[in-house]
PDB file of N, CA and C in Angstrom:
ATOM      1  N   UNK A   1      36.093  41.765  78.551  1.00  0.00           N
ATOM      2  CA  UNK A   1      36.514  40.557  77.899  1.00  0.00           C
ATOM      3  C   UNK A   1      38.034  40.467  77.895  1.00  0.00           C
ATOM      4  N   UNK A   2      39.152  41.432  77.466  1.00  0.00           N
ATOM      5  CA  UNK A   2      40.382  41.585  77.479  1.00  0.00           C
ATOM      6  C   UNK A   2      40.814  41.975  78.885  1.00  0.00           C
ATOM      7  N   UNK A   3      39.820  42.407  79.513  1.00  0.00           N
ATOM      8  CA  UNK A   3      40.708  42.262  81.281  1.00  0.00           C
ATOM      9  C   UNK A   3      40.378  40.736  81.972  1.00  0.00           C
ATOM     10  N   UNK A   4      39.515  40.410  82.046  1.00  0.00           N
ATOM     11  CA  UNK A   4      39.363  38.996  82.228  1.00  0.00           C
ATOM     12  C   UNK A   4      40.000  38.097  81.277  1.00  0.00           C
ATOM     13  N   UNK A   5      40.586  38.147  80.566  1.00  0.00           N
ATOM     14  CA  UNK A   5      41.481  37.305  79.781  1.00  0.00           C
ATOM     15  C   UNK A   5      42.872  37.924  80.259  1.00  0.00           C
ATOM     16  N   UNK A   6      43.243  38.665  80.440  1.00  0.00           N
ATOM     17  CA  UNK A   6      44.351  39.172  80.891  1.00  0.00           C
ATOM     18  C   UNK A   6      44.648  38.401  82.278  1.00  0.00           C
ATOM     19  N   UNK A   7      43.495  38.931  83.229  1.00  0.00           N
ATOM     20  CA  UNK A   7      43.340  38.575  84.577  1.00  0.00           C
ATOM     21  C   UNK A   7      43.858  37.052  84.877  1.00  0.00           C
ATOM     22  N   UNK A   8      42.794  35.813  83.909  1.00  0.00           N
ATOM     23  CA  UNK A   8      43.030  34.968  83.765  1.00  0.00           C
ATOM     24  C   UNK A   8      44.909  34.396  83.320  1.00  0.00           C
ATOM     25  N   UNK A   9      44.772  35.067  82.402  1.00  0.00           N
ATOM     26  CA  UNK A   9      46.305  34.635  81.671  1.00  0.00           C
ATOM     27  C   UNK A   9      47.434  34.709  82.994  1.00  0.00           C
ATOM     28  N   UNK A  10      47.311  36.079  83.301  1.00  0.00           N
ATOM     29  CA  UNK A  10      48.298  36.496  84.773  1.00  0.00           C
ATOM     30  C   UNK A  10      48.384  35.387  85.440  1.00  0.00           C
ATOM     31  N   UNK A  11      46.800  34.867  86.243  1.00  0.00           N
ATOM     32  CA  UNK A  11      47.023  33.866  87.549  1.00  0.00           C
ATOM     33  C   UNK A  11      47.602  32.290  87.081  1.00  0.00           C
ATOM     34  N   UNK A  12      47.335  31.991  85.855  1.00  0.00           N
ATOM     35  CA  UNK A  12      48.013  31.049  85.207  1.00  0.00           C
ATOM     36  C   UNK A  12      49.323  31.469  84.902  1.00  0.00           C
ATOM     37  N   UNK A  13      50.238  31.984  84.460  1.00  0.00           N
ATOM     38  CA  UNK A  13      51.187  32.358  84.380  1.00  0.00           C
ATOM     39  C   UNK A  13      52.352  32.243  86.003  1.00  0.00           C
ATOM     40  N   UNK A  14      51.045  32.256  87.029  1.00  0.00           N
ATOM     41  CA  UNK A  14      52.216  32.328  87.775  1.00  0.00           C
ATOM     42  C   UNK A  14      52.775  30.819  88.531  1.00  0.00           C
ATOM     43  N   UNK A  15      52.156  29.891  87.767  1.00  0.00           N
ATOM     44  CA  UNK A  15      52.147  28.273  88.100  1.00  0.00           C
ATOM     45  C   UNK A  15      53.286  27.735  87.794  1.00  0.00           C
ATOM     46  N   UNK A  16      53.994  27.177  88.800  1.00  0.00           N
ATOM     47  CA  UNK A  16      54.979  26.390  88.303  1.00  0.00           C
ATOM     48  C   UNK A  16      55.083  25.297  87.650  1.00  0.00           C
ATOM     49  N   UNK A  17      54.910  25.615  85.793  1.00  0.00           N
ATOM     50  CA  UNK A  17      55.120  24.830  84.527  1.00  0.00           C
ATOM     51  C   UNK A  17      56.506  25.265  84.220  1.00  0.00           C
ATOM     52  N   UNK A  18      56.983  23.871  82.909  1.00  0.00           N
ATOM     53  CA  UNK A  18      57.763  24.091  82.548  1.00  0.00           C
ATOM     54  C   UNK A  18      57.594  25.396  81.758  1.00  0.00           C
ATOM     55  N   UNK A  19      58.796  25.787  80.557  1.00  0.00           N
ATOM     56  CA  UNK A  19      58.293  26.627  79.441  1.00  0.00           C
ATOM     57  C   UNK A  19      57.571  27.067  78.381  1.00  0.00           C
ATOM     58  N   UNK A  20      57.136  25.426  77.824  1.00  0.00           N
ATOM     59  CA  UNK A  20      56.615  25.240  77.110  1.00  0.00           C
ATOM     60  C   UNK A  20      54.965  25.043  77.700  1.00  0.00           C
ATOM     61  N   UNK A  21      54.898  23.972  78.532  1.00  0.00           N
ATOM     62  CA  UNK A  21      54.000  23.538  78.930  1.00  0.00           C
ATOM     63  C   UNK A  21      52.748  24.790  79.347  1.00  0.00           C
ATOM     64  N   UNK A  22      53.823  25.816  80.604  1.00  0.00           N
ATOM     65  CA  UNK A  22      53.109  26.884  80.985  1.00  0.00           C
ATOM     66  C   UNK A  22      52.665  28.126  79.807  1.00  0.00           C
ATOM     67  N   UNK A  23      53.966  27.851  78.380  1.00  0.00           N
ATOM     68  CA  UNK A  23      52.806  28.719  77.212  1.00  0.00           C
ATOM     69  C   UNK A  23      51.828  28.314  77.108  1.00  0.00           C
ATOM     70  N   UNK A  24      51.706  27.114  76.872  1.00  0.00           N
ATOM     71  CA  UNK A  24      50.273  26.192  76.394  1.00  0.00           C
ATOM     72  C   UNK A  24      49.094  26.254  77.186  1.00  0.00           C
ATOM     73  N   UNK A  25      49.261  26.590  78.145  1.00  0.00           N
ATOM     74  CA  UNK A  25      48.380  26.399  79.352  1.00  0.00           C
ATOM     75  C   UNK A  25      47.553  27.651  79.330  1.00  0.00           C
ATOM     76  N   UNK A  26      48.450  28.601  79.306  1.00  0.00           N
ATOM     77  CA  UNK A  26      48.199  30.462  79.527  1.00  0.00           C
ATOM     78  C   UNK A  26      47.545  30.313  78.184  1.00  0.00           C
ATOM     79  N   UNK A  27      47.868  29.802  77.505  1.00  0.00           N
ATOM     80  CA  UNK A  27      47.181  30.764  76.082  1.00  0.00           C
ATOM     81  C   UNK A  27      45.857  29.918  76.063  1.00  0.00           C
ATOM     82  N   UNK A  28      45.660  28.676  76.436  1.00  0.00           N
ATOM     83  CA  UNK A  28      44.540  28.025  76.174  1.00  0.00           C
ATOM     84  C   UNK A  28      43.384  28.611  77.486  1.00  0.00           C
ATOM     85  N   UNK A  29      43.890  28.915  78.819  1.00  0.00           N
ATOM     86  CA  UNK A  29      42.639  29.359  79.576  1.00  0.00           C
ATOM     87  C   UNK A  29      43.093  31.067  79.300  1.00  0.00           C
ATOM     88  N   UNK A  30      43.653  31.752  78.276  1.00  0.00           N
ATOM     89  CA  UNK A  30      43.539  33.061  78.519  1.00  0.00           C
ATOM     90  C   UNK A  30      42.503  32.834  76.756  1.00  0.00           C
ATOM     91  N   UNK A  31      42.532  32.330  76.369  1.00  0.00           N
ATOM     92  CA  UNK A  31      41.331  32.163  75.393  1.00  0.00           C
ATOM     93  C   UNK A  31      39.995  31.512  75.908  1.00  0.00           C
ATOM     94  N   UNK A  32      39.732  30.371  76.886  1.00  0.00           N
ATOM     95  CA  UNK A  32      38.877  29.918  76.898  1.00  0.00           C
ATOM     96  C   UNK A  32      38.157  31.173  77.838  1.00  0.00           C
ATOM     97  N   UNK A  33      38.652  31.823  78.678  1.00  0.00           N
ATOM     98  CA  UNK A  33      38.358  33.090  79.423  1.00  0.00           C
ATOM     99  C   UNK A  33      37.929  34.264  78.312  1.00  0.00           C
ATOM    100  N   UNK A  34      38.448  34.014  77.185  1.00  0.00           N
ATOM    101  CA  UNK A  34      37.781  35.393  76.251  1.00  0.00           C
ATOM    102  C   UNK A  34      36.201  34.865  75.717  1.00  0.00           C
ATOM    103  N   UNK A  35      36.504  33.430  75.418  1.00  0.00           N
ATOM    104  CA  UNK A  35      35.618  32.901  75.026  1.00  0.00           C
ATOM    105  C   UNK A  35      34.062  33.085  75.834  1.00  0.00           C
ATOM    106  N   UNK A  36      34.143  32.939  77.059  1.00  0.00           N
ATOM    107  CA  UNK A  36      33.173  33.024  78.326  1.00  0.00           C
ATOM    108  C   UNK A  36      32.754  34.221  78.715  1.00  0.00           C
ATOM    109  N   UNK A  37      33.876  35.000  78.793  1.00  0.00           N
ATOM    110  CA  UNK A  37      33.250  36.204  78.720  1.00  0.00           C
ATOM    111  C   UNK A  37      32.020  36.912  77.648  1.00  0.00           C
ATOM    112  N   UNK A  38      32.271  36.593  76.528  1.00  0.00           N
ATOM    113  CA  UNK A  38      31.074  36.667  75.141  1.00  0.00           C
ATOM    114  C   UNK A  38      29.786  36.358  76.027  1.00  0.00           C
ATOM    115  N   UNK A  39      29.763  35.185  77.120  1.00  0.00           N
ATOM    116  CA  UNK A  39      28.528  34.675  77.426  1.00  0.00           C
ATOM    117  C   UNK A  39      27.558  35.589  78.281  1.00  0.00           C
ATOM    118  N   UNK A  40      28.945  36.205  79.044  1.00  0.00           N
ATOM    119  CA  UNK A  40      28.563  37.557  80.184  1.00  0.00           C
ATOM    120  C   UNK A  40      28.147  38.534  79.076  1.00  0.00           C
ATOM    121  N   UNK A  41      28.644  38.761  77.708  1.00  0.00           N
ATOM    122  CA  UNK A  41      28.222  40.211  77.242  1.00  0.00           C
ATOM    123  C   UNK A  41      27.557  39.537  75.835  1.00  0.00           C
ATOM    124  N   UNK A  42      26.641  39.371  75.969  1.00  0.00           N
ATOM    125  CA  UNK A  42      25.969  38.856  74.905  1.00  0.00           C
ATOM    126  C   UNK A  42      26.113  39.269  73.435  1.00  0.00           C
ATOM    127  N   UNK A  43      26.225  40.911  73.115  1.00  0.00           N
ATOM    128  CA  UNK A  43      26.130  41.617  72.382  1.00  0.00           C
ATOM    129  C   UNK A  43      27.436  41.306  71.550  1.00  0.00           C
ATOM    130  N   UNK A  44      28.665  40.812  72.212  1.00  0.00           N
ATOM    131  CA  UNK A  44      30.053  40.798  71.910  1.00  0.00           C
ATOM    132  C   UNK A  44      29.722  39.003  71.092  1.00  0.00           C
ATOM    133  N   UNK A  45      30.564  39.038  69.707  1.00  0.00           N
ATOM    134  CA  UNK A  45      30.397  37.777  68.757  1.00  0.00           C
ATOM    135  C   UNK A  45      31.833  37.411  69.708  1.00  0.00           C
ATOM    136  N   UNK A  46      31.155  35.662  69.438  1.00  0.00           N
ATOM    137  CA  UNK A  46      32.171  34.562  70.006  1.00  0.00           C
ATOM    138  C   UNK A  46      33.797  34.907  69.579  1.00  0.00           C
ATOM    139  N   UNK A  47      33.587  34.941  68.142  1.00  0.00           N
ATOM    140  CA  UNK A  47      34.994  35.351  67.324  1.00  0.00           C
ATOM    141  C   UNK A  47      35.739  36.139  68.097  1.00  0.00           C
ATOM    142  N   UNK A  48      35.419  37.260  68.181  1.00  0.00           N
ATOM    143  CA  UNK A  48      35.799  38.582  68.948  1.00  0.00           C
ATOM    144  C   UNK A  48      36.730  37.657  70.294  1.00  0.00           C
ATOM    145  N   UNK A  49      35.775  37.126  70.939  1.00  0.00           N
ATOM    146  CA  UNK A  49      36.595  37.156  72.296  1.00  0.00           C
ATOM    147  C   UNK A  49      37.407  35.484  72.410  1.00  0.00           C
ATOM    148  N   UNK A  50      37.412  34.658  70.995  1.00  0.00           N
ATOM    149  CA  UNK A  50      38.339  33.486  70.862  1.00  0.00           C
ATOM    150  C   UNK A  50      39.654  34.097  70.171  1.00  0.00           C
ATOM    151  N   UNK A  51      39.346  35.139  69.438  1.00  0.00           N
ATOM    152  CA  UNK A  51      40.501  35.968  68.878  1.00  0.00           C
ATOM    153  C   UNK A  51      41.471  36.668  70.113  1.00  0.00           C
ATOM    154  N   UNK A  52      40.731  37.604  70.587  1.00  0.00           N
ATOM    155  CA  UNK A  52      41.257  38.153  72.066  1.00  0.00           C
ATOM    156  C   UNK A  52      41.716  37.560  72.970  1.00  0.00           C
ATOM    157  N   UNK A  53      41.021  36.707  73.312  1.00  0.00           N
ATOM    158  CA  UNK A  53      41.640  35.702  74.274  1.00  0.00           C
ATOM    159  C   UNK A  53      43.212  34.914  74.175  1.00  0.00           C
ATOM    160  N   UNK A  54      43.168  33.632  72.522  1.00  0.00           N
ATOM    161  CA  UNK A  54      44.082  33.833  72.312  1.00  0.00           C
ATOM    162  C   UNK A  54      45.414  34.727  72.113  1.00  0.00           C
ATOM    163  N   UNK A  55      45.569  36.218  71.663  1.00  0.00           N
ATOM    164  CA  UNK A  55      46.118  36.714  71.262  1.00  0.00           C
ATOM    165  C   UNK A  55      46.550  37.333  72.612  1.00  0.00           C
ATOM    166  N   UNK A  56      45.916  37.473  73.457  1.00  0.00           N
ATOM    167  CA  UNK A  56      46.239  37.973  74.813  1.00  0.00           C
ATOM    168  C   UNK A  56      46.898  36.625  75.649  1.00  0.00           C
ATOM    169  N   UNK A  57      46.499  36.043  75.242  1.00  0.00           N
ATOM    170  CA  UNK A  57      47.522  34.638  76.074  1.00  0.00           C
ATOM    171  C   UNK A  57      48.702  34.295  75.540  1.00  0.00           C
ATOM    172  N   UNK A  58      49.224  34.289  74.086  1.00  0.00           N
ATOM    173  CA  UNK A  58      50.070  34.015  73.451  1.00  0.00           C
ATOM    174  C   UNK A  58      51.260  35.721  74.225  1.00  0.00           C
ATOM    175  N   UNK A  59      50.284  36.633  73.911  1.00  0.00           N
ATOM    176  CA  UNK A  59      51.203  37.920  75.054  1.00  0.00           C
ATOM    177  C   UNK A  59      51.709  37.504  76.162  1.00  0.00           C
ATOM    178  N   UNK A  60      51.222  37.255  76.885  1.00  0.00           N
ATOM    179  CA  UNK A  60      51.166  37.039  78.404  1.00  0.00           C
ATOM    180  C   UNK A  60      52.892  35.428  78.284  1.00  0.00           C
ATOM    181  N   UNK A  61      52.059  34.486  77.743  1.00  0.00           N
ATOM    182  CA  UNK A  61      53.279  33.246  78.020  1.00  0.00           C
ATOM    183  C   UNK A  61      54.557  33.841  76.986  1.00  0.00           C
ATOM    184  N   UNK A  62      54.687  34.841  75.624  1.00  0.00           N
ATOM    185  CA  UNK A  62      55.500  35.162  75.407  1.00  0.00           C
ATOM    186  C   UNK A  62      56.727  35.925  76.345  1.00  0.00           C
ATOM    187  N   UNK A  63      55.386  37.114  77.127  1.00  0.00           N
ATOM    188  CA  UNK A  63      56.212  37.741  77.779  1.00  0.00           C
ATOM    189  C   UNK A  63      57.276  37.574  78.901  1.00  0.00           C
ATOM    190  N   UNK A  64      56.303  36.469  79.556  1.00  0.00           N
ATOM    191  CA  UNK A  64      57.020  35.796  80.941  1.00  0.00           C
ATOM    192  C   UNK A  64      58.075  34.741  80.471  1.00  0.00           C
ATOM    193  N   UNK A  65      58.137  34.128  78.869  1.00  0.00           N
ATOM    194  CA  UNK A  65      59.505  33.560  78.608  1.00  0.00           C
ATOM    195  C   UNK A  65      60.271  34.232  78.499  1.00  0.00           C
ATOM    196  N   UNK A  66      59.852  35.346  77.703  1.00  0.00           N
ATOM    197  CA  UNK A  66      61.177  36.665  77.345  1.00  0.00           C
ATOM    198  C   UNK A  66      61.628  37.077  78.681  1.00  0.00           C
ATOM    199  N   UNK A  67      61.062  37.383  79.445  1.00  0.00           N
ATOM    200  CA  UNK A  67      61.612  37.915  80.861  1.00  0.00           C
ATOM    201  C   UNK A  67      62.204  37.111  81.788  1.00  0.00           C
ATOM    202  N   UNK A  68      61.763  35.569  81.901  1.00  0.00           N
ATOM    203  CA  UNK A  68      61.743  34.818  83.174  1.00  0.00           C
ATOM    204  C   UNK A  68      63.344  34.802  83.563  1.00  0.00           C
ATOM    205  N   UNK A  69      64.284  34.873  82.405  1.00  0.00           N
ATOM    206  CA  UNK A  69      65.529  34.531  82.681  1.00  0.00           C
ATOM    207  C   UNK A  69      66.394  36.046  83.125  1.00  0.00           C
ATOM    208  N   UNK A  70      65.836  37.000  83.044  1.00  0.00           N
ATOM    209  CA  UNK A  70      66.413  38.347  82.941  1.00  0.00           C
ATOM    210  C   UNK A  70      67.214  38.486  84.463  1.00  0.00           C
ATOM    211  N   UNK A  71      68.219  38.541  84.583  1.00  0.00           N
ATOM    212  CA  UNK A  71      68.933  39.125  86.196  1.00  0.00           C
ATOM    213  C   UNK A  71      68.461  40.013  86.719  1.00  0.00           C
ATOM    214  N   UNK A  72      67.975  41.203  85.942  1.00  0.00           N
ATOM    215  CA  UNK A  72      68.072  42.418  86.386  1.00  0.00           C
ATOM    216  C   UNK A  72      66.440  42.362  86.947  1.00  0.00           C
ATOM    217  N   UNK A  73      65.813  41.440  86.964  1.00  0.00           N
ATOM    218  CA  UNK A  73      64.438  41.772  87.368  1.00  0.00           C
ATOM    219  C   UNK A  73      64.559  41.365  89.084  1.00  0.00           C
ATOM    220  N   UNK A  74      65.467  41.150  89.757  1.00  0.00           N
ATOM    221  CA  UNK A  74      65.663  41.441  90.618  1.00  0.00           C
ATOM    222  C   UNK A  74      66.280  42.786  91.563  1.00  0.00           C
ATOM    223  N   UNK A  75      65.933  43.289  91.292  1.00  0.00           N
ATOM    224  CA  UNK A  75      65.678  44.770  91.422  1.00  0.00           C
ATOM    225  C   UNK A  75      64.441  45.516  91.326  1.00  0.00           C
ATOM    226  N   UNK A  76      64.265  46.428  91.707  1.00  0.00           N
ATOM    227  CA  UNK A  76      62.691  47.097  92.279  1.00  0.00           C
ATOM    228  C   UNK A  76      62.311  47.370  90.993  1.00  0.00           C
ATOM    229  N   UNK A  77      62.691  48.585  90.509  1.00  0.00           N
ATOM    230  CA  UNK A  77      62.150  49.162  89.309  1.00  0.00           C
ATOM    231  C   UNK A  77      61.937  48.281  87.763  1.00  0.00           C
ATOM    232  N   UNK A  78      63.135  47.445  87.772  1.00  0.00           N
ATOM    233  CA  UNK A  78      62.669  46.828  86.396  1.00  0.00           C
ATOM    234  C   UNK A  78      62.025  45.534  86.981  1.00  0.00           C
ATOM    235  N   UNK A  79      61.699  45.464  87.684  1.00  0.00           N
ATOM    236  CA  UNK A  79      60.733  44.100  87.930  1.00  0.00           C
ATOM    237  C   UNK A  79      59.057  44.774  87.996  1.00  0.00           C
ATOM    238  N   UNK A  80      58.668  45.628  88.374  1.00  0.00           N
ATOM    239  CA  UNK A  80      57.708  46.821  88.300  1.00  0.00           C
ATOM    240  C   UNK A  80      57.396  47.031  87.196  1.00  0.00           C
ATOM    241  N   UNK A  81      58.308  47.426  86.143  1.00  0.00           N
ATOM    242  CA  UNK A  81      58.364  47.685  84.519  1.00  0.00           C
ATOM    243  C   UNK A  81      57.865  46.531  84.155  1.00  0.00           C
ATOM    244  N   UNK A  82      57.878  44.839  84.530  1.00  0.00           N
ATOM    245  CA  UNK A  82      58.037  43.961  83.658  1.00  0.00           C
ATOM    246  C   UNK A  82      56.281  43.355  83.759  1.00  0.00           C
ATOM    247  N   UNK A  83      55.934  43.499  85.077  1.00  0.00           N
ATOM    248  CA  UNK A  83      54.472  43.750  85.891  1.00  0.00           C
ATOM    249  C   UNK A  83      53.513  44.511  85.205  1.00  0.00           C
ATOM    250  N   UNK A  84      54.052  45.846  84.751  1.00  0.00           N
ATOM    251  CA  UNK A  84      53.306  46.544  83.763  1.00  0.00           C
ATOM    252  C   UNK A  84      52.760  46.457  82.404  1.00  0.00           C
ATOM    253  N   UNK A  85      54.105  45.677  82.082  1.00  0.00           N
ATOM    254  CA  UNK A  85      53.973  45.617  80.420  1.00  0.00           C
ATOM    255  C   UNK A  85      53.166  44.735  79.793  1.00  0.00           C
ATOM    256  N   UNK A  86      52.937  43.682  80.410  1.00  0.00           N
ATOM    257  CA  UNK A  86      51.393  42.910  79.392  1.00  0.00           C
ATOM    258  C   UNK A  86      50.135  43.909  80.012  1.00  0.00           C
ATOM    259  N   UNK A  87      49.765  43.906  80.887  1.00  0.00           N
ATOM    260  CA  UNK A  87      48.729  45.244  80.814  1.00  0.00           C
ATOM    261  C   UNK A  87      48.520  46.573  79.859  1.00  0.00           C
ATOM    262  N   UNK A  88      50.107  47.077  79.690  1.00  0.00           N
ATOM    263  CA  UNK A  88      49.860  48.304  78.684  1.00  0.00           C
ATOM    264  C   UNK A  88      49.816  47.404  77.292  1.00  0.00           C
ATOM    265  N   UNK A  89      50.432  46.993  76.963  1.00  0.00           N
ATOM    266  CA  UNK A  89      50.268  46.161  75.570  1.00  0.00           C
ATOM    267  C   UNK A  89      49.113  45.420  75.268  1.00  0.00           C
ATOM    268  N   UNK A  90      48.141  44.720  76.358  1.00  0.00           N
ATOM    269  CA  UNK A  90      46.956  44.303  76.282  1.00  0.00           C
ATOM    270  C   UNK A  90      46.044  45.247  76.094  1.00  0.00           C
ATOM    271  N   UNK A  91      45.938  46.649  76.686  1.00  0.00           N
ATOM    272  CA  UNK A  91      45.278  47.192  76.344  1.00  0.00           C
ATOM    273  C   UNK A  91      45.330  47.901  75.085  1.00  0.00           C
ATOM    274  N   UNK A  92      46.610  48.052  74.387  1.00  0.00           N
ATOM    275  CA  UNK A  92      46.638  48.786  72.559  1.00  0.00           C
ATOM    276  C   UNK A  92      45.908  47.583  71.661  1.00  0.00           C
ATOM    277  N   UNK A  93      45.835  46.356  72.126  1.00  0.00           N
ATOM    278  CA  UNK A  93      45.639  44.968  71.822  1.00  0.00           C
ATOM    279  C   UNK A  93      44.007  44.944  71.948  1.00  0.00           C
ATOM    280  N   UNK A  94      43.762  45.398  72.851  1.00  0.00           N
ATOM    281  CA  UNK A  94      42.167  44.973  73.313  1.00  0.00           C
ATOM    282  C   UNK A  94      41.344  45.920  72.139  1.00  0.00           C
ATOM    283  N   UNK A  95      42.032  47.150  72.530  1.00  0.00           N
ATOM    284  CA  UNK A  95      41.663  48.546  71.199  1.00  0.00           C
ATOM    285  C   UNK A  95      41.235  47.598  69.884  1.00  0.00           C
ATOM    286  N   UNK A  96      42.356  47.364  69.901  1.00  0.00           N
ATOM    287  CA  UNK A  96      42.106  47.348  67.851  1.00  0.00           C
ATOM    288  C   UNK A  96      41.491  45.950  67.403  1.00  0.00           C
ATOM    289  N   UNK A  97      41.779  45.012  68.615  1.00  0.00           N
ATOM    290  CA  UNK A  97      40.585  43.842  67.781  1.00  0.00           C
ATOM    291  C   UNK A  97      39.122  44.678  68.915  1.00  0.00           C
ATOM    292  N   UNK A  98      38.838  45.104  69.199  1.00  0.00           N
ATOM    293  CA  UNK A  98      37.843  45.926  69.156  1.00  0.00           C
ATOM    294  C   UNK A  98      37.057  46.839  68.321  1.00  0.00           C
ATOM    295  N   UNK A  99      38.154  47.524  67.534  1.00  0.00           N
ATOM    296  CA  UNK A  99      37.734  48.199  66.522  1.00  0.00           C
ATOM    297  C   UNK A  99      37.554  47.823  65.512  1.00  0.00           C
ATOM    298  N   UNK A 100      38.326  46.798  65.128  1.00  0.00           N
ATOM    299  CA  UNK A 100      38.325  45.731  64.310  1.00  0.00           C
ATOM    300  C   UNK A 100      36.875  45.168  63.986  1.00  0.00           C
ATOM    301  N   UNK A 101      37.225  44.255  64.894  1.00  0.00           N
ATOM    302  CA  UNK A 101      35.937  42.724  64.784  1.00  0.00           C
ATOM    303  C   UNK A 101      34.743  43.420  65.546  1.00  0.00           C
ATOM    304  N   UNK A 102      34.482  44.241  66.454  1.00  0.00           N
ATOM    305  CA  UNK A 102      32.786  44.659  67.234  1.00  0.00           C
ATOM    306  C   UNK A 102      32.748  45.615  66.287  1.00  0.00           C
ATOM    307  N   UNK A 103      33.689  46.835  65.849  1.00  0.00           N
ATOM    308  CA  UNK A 103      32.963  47.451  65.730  1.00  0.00           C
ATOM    309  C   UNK A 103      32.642  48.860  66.044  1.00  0.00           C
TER     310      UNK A 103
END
């Protein structure tokens, strides 16, 4: 549910929107993607993956505003670093409304 919302959030993210527009966008199909997923895992409550979803999309369009303007991400290594970081943070994220709300 949180990699497919992730997954989702990513390929939206990489659309050329404005700033605003492209938050709005990411967070609404990186939720409607948590949402759908529930349908694939039956066992998992709707809540769970409208919570996740959002909260993983609001990550994702935060992150790529915080970064988009950065100089230095032209360069190998911290552009690599910047690639990484909604993945590791999605996953401490996926954890605890996991443990949370399923269970």
């Amino acid at each position: 549910m949180g990699a497919l919302a992730l997954a989702v959030g990513a390929a939206v993210v990489a659309l050329p929107l404005s700033s605003w527009r492209g938050a709005l966008v990411t967070t609404a199909a990186s939720t409607l993607a948590g949402v759908l997923a529930t349908l694939l895992l039956p066992d998992i409550d709707v809540l769970a993956g409208l919570v996740l979803g959002a909260a993983v999309g609001v990550l994702i369009s935060s992150l790529h505003v915080l970064f988009d303007a950065l100089e230095s991400l032209a360069r190998k290594l911290p552009s690599v670093a910047a690639i990484v970081l909604p993945v590791t943070v999605t996953g401490i994220l996926v954890y605890v409304v996991g443990r949370v709300l399923v269970g």
